[in-house]
C-alpha atoms as a PDB file:
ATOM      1  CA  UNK A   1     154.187  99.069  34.133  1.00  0.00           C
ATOM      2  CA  UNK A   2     155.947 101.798  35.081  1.00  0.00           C
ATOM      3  CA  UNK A   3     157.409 104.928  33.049  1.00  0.00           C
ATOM      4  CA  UNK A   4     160.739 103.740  32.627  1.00  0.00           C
ATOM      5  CA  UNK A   5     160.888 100.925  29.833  1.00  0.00           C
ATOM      6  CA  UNK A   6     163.445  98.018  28.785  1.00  0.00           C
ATOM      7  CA  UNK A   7     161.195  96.921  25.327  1.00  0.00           C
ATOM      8  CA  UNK A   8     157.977  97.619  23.543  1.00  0.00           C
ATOM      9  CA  UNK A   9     155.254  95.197  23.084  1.00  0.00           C
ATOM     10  CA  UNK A  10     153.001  95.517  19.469  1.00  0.00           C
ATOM     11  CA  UNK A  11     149.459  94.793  19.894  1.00  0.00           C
ATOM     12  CA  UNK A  12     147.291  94.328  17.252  1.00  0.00           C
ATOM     13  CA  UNK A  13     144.322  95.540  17.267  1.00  0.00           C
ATOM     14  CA  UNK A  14     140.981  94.880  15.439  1.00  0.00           C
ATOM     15  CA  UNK A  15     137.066  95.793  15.214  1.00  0.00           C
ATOM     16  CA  UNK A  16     135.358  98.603  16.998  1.00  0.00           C
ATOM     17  CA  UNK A  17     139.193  98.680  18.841  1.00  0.00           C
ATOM     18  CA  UNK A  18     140.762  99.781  15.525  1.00  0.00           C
ATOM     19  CA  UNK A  19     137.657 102.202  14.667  1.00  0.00           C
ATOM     20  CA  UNK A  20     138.618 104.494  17.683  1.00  0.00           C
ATOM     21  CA  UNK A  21     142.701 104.144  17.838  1.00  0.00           C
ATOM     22  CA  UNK A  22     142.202 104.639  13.858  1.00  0.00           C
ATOM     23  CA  UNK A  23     145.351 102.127  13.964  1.00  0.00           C
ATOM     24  CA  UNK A  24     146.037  98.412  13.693  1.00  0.00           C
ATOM     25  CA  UNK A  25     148.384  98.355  16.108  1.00  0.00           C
ATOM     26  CA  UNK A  26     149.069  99.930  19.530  1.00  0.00           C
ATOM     27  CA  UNK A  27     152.854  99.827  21.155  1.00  0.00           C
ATOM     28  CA  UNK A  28     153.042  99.299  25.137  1.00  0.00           C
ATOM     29  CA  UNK A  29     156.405  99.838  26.757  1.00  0.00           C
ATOM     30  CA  UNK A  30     157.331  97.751  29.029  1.00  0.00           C
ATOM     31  CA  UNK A  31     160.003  97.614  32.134  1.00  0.00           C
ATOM     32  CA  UNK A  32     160.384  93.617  31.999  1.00  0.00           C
ATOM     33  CA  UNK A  33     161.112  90.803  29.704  1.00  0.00           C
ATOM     34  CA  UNK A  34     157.535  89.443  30.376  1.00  0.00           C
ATOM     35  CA  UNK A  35     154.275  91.146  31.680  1.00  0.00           C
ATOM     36  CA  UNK A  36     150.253  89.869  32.256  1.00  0.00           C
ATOM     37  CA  UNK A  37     147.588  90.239  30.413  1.00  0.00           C
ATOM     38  CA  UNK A  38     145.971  91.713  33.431  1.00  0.00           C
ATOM     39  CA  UNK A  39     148.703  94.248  33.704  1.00  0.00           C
ATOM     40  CA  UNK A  40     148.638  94.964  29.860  1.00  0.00           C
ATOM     41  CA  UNK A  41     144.293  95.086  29.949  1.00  0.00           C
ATOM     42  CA  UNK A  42     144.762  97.573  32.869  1.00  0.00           C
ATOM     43  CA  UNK A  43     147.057  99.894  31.261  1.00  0.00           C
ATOM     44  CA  UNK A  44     144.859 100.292  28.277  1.00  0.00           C
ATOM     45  CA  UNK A  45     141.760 101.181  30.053  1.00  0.00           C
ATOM     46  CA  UNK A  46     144.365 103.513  31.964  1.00  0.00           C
ATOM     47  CA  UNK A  47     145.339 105.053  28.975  1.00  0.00           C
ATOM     48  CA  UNK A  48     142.437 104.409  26.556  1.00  0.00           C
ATOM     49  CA  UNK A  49     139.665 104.545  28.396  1.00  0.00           C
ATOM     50  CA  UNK A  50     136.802 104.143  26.432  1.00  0.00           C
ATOM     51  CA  UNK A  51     138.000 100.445  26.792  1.00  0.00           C
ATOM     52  CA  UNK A  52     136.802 100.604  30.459  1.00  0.00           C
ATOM     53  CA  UNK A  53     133.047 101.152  28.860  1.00  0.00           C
ATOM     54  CA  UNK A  54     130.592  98.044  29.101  1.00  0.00           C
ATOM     55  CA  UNK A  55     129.921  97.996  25.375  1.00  0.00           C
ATOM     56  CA  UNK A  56     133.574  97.262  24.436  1.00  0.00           C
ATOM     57  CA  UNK A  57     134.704  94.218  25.736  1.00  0.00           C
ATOM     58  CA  UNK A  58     137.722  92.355  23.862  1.00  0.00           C
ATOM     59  CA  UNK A  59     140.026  89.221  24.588  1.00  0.00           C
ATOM     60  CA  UNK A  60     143.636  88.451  24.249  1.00  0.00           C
ATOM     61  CA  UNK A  61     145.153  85.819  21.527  1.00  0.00           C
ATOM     62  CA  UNK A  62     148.820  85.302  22.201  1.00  0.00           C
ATOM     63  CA  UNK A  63     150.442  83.557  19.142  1.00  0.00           C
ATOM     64  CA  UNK A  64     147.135  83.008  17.640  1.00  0.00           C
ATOM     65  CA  UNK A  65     145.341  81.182  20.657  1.00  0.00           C
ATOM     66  CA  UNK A  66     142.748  83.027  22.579  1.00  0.00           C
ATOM     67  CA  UNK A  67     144.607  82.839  26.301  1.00  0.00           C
ATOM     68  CA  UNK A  68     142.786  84.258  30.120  1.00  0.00           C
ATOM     69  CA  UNK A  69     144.417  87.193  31.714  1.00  0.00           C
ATOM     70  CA  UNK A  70     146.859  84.872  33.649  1.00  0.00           C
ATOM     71  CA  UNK A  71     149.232  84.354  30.919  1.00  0.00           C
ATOM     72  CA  UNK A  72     152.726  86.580  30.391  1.00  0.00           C
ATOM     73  CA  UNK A  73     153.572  87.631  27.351  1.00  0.00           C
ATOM     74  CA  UNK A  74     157.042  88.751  25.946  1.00  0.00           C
ATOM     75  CA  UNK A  75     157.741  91.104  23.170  1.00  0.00           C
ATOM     76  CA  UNK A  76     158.761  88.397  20.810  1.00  0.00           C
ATOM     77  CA  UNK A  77     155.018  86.987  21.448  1.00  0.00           C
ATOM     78  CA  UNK A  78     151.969  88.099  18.246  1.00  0.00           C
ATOM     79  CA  UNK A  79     150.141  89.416  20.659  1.00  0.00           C
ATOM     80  CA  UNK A  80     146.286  90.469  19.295  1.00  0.00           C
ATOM     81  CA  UNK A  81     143.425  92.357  21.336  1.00  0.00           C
ATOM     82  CA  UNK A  82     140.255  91.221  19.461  1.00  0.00           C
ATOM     83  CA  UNK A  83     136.515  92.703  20.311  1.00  0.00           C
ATOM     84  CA  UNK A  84     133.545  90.187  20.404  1.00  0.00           C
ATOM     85  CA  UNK A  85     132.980  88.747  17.031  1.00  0.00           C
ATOM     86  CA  UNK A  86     129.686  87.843  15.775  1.00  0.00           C
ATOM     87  CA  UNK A  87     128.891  85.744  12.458  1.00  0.00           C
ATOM     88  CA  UNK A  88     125.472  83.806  11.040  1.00  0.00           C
END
């Protein structure tokens, strides 16, 4: 992703995530129509980097279905970073 942006993707965030941004959402420009997961997950530990730390580990959901890191996402995608999730 580079400085120079066409559109802005809105993340939403949730859990431990939302603790530290003390936001529900974060907004990623982006210089495309489409970009990875893997591009997206490496410019948030670029730019939030407690994300990079073991204990916070987090998946995607794109349009409410947990997708891998191979999947491109658009800005008219719901696009959701969610932190492990634990119930009983």
């Amino acid at each position: 992703m580079k400085s120079c942006h066409d559109t802005t993707l809105k993340i939403k965030v949730f859990g431990i995530v939302r603790e530290k941004l003390k936001s529900d959402t974060l907004n990623i420009p982006i210089n495309n129509n489409s970009v990875s997961l893997e591009e997206i997950k490496k410019y948030l530990k670029e730019f939030y980097p407690y994300l990079s730390k073991n204990e916070i580990n987090f998946v995607f959901a794109i349009n409410k279905v947990i997708r891998n890191e191979n999947v491109n996402v658009t800005s008219s995608d719901e696009i959701a970073l969610i932190p492990p999730i634990s119930g009983g």
